[in-house]
N, C-alpha and C. Protein backbone atom coordinates (compact mmCIF):
# COMPACT_ATOMS: atom_id res chain seq x y z
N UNK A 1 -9.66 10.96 -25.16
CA UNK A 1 -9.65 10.34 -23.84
C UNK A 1 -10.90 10.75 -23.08
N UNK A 2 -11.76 9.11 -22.47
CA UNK A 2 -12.71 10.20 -21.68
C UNK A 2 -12.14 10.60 -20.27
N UNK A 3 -12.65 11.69 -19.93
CA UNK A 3 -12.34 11.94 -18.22
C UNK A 3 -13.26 11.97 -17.68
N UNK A 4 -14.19 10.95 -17.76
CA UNK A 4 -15.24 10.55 -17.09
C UNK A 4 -15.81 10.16 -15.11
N UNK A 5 -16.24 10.42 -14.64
CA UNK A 5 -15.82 10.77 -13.07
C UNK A 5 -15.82 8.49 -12.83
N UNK A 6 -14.92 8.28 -12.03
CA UNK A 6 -14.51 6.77 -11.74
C UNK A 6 -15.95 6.75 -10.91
N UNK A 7 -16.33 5.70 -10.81
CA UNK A 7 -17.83 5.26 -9.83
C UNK A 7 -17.10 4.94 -8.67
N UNK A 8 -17.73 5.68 -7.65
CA UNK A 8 -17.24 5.38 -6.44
C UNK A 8 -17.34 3.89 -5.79
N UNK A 9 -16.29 3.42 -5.18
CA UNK A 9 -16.38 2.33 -4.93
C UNK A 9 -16.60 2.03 -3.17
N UNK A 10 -15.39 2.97 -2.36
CA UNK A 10 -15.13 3.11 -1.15
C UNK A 10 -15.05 4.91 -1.03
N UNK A 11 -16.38 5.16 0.05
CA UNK A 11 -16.33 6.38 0.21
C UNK A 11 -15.33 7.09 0.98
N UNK A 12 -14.88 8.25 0.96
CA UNK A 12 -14.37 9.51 1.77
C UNK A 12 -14.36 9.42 3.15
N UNK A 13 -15.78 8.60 4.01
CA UNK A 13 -16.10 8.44 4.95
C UNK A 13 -15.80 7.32 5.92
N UNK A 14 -16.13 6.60 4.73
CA UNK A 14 -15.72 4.66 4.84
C UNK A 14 -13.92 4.34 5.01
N UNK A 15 -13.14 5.28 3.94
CA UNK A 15 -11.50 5.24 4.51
C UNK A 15 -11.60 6.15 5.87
N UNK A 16 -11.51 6.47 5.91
CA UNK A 16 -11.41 7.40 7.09
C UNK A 16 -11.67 6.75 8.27
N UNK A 17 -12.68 6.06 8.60
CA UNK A 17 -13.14 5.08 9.37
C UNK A 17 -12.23 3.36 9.61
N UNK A 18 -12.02 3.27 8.40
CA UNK A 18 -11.35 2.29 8.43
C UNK A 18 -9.44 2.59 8.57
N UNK A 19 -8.99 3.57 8.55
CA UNK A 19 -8.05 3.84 8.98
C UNK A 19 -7.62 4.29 9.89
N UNK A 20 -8.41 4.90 10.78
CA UNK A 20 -8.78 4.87 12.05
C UNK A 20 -8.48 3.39 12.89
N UNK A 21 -9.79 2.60 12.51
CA UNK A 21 -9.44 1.51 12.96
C UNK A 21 -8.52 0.55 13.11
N UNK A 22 -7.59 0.31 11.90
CA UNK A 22 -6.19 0.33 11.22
C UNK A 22 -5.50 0.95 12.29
N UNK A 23 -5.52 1.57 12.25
CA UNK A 23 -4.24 2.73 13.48
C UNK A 23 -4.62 2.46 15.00
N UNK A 24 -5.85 2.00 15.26
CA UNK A 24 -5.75 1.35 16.65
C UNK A 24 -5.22 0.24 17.16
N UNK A 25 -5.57 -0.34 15.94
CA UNK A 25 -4.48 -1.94 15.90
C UNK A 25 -3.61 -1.89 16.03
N UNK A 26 -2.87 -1.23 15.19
CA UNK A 26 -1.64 -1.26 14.79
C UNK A 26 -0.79 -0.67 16.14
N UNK A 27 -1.67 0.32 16.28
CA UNK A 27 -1.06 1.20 17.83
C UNK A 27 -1.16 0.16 18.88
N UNK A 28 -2.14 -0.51 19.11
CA UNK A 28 -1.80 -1.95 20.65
C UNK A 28 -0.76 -2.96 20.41
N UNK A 29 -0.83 -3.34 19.29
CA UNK A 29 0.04 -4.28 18.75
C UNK A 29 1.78 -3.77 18.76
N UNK A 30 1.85 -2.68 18.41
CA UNK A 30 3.22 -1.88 18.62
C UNK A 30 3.39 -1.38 19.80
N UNK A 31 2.61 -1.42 21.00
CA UNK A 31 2.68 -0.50 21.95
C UNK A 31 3.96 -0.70 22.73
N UNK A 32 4.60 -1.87 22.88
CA UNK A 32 5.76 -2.48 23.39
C UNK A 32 6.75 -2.42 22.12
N UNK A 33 6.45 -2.36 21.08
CA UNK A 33 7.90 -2.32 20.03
C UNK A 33 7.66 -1.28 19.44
N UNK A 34 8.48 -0.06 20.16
CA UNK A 34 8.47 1.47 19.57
C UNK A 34 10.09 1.25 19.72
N UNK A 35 10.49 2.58 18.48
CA UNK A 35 9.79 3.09 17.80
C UNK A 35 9.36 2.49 16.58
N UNK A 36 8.46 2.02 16.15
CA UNK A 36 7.65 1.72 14.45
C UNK A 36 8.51 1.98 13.35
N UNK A 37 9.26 1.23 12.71
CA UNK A 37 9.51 2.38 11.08
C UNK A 37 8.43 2.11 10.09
N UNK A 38 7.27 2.96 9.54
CA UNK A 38 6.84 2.78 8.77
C UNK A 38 6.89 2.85 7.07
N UNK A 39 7.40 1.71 6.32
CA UNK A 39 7.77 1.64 5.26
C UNK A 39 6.98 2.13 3.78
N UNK A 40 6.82 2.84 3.37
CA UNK A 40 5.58 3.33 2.39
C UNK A 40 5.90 3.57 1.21
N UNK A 41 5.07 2.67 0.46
CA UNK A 41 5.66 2.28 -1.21
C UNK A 41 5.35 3.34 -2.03
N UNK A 42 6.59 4.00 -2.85
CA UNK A 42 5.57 4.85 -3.46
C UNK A 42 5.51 4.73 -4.85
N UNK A 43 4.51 5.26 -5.31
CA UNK A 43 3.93 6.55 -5.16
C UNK A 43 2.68 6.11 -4.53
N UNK A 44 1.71 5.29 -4.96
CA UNK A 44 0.43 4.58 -4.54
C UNK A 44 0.25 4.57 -2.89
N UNK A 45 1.11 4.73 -1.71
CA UNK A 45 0.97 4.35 -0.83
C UNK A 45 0.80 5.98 -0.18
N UNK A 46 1.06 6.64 -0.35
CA UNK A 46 1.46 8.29 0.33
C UNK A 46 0.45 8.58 1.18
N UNK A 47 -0.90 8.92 0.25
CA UNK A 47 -1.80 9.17 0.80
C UNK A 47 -2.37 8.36 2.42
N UNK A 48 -2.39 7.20 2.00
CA UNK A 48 -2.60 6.43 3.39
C UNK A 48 -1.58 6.11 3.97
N UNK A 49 -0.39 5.94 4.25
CA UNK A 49 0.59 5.89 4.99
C UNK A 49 0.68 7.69 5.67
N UNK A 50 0.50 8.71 5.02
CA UNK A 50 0.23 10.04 5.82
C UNK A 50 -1.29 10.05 6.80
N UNK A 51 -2.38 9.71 6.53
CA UNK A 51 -3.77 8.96 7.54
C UNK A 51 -2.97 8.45 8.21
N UNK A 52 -2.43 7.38 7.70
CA UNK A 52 -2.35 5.91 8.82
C UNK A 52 -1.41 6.37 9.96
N UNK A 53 -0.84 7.12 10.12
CA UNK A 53 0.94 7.64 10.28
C UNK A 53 0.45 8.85 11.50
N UNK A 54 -0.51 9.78 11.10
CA UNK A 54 -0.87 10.44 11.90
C UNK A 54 -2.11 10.20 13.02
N UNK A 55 -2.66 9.13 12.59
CA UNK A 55 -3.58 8.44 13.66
C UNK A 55 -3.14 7.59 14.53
N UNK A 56 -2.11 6.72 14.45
CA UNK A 56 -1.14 6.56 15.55
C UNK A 56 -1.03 6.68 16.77
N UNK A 57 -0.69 6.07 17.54
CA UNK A 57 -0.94 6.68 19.62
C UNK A 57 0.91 6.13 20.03
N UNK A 58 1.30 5.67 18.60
CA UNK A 58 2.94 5.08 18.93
C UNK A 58 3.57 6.23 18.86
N UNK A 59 5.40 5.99 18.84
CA UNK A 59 6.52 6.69 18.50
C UNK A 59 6.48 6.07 16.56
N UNK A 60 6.65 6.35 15.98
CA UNK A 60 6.60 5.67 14.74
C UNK A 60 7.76 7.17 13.62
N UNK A 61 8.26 6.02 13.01
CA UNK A 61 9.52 6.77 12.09
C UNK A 61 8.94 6.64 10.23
N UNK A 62 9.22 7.35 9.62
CA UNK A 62 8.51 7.16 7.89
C UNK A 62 10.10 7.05 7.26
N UNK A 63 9.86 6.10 6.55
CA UNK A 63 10.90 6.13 5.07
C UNK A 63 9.51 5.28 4.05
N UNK A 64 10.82 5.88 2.96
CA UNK A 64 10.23 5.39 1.80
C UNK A 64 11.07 4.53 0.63
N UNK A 65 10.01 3.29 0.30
CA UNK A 65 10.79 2.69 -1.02
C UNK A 65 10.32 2.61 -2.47
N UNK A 66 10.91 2.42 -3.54
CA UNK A 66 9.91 2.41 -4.71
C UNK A 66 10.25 1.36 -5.29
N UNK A 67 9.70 0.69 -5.86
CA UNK A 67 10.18 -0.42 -6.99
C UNK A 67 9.08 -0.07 -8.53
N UNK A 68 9.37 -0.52 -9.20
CA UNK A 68 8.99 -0.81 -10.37
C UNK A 68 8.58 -2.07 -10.76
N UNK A 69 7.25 -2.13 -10.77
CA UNK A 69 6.99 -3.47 -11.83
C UNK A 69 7.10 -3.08 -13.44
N UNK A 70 7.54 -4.41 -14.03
CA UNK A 70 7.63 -4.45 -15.42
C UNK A 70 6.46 -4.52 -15.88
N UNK A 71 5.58 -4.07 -17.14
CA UNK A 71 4.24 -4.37 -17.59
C UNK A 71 3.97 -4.37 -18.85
N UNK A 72 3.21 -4.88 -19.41
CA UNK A 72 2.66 -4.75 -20.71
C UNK A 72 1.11 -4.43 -20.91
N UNK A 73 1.11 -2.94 -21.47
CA UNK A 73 -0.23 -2.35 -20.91
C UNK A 73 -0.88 -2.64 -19.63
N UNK A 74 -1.59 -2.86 -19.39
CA UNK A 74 -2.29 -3.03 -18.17
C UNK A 74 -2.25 -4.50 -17.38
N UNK A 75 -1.44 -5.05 -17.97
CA UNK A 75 -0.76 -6.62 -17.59
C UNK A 75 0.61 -6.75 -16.94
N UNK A 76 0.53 -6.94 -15.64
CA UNK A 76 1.72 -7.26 -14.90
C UNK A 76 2.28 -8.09 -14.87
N UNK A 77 3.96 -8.12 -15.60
CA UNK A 77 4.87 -9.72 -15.73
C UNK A 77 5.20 -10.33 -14.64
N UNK A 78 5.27 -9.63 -13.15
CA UNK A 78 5.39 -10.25 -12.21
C UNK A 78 7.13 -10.34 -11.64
N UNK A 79 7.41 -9.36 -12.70
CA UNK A 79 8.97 -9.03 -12.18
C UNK A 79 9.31 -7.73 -12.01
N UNK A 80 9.88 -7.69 -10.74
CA UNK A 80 9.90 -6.12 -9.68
C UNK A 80 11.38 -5.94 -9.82
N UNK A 81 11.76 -4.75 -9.97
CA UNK A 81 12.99 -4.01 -9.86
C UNK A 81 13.25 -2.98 -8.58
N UNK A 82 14.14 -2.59 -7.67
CA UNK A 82 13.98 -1.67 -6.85
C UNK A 82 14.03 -0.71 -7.49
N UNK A 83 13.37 0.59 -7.32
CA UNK A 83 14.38 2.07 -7.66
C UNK A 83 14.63 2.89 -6.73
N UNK A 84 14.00 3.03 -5.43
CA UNK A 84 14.90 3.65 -4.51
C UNK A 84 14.75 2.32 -3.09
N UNK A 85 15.77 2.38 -2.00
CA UNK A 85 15.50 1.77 -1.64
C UNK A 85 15.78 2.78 0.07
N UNK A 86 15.15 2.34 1.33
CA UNK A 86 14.99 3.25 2.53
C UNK A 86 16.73 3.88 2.76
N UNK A 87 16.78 4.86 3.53
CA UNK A 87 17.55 5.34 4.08
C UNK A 87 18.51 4.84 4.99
N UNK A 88 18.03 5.25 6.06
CA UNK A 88 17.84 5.11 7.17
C UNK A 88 18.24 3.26 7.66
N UNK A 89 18.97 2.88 8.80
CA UNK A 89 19.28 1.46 9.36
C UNK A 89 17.42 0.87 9.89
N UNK A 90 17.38 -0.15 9.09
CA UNK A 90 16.53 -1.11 9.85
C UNK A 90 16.98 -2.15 10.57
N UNK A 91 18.32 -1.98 11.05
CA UNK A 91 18.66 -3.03 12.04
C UNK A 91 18.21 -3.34 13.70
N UNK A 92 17.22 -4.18 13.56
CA UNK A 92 16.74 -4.32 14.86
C UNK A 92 15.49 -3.94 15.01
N UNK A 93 14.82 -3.14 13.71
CA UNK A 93 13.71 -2.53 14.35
C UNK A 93 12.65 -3.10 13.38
N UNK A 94 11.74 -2.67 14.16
CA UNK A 94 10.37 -3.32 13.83
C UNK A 94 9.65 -2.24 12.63
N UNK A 95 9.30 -2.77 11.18
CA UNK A 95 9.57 -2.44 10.42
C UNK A 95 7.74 -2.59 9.65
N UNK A 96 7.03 -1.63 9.24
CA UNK A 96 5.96 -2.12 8.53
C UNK A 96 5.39 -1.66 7.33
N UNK A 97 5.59 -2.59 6.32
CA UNK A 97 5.38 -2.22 4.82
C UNK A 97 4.11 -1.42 4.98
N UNK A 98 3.93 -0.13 4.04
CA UNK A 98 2.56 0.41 3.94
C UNK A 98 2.37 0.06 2.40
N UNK A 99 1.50 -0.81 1.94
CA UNK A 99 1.36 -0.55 0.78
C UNK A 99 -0.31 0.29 0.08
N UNK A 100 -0.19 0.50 -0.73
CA UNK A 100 -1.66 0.80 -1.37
C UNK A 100 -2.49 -0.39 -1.88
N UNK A 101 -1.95 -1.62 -2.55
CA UNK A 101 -2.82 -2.31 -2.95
C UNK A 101 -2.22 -3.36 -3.24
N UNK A 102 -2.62 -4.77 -2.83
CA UNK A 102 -1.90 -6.37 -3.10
C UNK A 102 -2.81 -6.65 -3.95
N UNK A 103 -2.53 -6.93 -5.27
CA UNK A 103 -2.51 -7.56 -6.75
C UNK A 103 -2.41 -8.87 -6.88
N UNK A 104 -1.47 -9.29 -7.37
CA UNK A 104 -0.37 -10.59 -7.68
C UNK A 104 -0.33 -11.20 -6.31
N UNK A 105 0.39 -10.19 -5.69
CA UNK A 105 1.43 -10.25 -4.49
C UNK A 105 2.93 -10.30 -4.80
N UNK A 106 3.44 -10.38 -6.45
CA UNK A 106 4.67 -10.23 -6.25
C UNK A 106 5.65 -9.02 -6.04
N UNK A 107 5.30 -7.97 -6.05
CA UNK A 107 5.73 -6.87 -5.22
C UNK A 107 5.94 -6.65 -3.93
N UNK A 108 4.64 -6.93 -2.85
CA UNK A 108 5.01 -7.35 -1.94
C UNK A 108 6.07 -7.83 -1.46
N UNK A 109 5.64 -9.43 -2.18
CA UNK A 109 6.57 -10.36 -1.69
C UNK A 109 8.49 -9.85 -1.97
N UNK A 110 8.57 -9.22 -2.91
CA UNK A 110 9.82 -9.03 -3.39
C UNK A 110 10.03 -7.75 -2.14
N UNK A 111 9.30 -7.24 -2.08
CA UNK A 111 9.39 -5.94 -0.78
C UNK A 111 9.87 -6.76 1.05
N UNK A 112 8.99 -7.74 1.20
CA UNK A 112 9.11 -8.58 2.25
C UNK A 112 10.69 -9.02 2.26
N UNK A 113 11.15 -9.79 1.06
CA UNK A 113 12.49 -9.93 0.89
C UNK A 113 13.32 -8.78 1.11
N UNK A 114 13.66 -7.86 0.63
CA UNK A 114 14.03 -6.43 0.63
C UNK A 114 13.94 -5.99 2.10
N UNK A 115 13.34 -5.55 2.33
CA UNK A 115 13.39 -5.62 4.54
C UNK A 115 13.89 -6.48 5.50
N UNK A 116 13.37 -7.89 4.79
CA UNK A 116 14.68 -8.72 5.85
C UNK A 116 16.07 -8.67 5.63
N UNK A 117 16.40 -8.35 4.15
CA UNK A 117 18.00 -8.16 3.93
C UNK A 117 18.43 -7.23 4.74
N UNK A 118 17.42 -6.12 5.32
CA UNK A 118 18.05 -5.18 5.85
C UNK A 118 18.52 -5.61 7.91
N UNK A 119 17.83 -6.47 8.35
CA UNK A 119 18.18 -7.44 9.55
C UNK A 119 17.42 -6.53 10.44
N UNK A 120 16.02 -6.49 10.40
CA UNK A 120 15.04 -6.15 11.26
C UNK A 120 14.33 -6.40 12.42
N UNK A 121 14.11 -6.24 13.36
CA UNK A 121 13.66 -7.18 14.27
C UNK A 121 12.26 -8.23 13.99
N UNK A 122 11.48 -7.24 13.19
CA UNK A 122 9.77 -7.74 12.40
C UNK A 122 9.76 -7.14 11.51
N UNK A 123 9.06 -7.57 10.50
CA UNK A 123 8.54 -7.22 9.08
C UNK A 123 7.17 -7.66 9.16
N UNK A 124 5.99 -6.70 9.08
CA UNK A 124 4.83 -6.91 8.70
C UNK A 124 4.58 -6.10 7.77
N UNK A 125 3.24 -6.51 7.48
CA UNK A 125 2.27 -5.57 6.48
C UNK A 125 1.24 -5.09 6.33
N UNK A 126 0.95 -4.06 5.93
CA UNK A 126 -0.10 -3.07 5.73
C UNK A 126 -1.08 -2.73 4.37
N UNK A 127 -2.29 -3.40 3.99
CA UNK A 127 -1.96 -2.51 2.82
C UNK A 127 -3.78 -2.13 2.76
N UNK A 128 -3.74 -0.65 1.70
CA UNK A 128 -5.16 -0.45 1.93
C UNK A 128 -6.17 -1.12 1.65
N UNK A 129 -5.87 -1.84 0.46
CA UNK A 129 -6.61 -2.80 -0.47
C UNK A 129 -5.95 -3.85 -0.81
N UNK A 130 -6.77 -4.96 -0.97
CA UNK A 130 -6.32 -6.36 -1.31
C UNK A 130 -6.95 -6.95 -2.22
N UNK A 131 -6.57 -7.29 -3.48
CA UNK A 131 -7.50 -8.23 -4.54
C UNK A 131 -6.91 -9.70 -4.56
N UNK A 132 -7.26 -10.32 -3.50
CA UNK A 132 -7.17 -11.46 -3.23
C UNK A 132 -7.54 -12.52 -5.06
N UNK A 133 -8.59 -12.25 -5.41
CA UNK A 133 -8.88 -13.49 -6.65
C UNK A 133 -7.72 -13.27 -7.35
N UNK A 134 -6.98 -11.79 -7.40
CA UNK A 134 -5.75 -11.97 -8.63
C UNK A 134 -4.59 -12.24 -7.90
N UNK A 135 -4.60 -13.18 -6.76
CA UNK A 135 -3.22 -13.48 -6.34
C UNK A 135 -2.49 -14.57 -6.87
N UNK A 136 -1.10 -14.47 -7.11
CA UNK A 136 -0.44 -15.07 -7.81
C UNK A 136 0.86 -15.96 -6.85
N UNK A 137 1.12 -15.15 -6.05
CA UNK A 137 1.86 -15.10 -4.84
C UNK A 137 1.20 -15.11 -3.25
N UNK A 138 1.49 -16.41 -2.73
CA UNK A 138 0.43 -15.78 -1.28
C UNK A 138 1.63 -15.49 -0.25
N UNK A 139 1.36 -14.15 0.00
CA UNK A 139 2.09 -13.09 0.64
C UNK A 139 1.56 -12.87 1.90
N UNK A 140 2.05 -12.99 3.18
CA UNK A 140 1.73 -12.00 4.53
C UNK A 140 0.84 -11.24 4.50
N UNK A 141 -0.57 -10.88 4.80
CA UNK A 141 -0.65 -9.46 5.08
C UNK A 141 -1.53 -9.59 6.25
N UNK A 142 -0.99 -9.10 6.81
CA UNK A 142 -1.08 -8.38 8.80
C UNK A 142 -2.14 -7.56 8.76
N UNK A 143 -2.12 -6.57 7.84
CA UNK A 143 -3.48 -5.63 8.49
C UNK A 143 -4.09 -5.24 6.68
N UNK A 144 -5.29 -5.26 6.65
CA UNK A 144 -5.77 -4.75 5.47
C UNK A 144 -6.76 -4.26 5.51
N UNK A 145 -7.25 -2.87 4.81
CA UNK A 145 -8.24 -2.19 5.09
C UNK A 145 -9.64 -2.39 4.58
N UNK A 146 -9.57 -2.88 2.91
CA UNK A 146 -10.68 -3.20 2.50
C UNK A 146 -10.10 -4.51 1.59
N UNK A 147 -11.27 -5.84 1.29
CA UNK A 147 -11.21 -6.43 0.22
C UNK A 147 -12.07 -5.58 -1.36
N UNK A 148 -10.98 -5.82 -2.48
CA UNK A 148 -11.59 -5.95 -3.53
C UNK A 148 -11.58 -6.61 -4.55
N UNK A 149 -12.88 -6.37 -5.35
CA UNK A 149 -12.75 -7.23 -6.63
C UNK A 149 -11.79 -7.00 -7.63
N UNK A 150 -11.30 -7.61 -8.52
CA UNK A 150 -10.42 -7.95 -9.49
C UNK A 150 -10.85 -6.46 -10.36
N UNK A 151 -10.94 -5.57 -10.15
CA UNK A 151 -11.51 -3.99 -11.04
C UNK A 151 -9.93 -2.98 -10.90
N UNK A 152 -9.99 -2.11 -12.13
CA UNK A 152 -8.63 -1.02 -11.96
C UNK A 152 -9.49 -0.03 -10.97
N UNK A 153 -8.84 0.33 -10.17
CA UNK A 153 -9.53 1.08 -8.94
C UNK A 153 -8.15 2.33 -9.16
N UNK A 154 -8.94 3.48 -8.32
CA UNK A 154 -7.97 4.88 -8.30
C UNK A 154 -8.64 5.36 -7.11
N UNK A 155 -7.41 6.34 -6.69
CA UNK A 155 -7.75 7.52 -6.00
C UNK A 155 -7.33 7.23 -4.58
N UNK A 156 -7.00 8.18 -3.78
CA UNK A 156 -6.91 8.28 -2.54
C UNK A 156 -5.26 7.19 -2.57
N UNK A 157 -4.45 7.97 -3.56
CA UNK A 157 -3.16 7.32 -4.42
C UNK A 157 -2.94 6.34 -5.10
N UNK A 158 -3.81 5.68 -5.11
CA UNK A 158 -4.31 4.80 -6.93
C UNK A 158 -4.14 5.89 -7.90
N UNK A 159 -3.42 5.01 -9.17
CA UNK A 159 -3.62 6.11 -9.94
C UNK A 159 -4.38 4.76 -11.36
N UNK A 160 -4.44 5.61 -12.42
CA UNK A 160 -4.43 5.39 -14.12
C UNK A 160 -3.87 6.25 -14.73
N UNK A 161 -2.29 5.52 -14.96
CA UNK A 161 -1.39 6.47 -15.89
C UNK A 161 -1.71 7.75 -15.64
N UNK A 162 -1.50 7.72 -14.09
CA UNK A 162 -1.11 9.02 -13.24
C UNK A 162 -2.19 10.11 -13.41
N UNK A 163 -3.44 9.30 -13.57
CA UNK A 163 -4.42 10.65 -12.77
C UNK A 163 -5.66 9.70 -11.88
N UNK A 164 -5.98 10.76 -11.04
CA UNK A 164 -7.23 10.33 -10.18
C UNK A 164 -6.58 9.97 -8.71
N UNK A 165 -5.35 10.24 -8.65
CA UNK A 165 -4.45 9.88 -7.61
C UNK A 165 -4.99 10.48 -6.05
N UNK A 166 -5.79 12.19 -6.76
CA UNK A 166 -5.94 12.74 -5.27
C UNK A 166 -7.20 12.60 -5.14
N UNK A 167 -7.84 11.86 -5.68
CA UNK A 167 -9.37 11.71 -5.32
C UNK A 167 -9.33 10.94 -3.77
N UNK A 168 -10.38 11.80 -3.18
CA UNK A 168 -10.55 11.42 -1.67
C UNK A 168 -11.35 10.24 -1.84
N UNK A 169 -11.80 9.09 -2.56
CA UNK A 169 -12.68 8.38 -2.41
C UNK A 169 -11.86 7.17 -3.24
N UNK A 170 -12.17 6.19 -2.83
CA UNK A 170 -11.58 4.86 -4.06
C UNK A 170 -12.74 4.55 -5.21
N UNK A 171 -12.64 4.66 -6.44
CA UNK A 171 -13.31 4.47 -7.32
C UNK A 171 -13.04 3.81 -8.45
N UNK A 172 -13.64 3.38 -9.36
CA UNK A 172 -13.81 1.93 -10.31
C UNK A 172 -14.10 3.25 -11.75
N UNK A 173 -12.52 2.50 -12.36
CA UNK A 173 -12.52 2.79 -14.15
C UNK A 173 -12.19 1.68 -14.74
N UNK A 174 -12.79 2.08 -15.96
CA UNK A 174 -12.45 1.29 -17.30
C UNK A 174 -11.19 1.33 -17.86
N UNK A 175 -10.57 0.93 -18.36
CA UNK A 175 -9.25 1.25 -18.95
C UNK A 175 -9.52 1.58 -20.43
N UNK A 176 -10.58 0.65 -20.55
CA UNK A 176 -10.70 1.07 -22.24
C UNK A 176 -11.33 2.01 -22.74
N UNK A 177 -12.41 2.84 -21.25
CA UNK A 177 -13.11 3.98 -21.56
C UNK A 177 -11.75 5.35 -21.54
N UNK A 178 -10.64 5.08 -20.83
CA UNK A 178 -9.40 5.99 -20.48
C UNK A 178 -8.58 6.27 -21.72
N UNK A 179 -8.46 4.99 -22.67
CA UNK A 179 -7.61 4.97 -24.06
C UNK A 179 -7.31 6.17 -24.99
């Protein structure tokens, strides 16, 4: 296996900045519908839903959900399973997916479903990254931090078969250099 360092894509400096900005929005826009529950997918989402969460100027509440996509190697079938699902009543309240990264969009979208069952007042979305050319599903998204290209990206809770997760920077691997 190589463990070759990922080429940086989005710097240390550049999230930071942009989540910032993210959290000012998000903070005017909520300023009248407190308290926030912020919804954060995991595992991929942690890292920036903890940024996003503490930059804040709201009342804002954290749960967490996970689902599972089905896959075949590095190919997503496009069918989501829950495995945990929030705690806590979303009845009435204003509710906002954090995700790490829109793909397909059918995760999302199956997530979007999943929150209104719960009878919320709003459901929006969050997510750090968006690869719009591989959308399959066109899904909501309310606030997004960066566009990217169609590349396996890590870090800053991206993973590849669970490493590169705590890298402070978003960066670009090969899959076939990882094998």
């Amino acid at each position: 296996m190589n463990d070759m360092a990922p080429q940086v894509l989005i710097s240390e400096a550049d999230i930071s900045k942009r989540v910032a900005e993210l959290a000012d929005e998000i903070s005017a826009d909520y300023a009248n519908k407190t308290p926030l529950i912020m919804v954060g997918v995991l595992k991929g989402a942690f890292i920036f839903l903890a940024d996003l969460s503490r930059r804040l100027s709201i009342p804002r509440t954290i749960e967490f959900i996970a689902v599972s996509s089905y896959e075949t190697g590095s190919v997503q079938s496009g069918a989501v399973r829950l495995v945990m699902d929030v705690r806590g009543s979303l009845v009435d309240k204003h509710v906002l997916i954090v995700e790490d990264i829109v793909d397909t969009g059918h995760t999302l979208d199956y997530l979007i479903g999943i929150m209104k069952s719960h009878g919320p007042a709003s459901v929006r979305t969050c997510t750090l990254l968006h690869k719009a050319e591989s959308a399959e599903v066109d899904v909501p998204i309310d606030y997004t931090g960066f566009s990217v290209a169609n590349e396996w990206v890590v870090g800053y809770g991206l993973d590849y078969a669970e490493k590169d997760r705590t890298l402070p920077y978003i960066g670009i691997v090969n899959p076939e250099d990882r094998a």
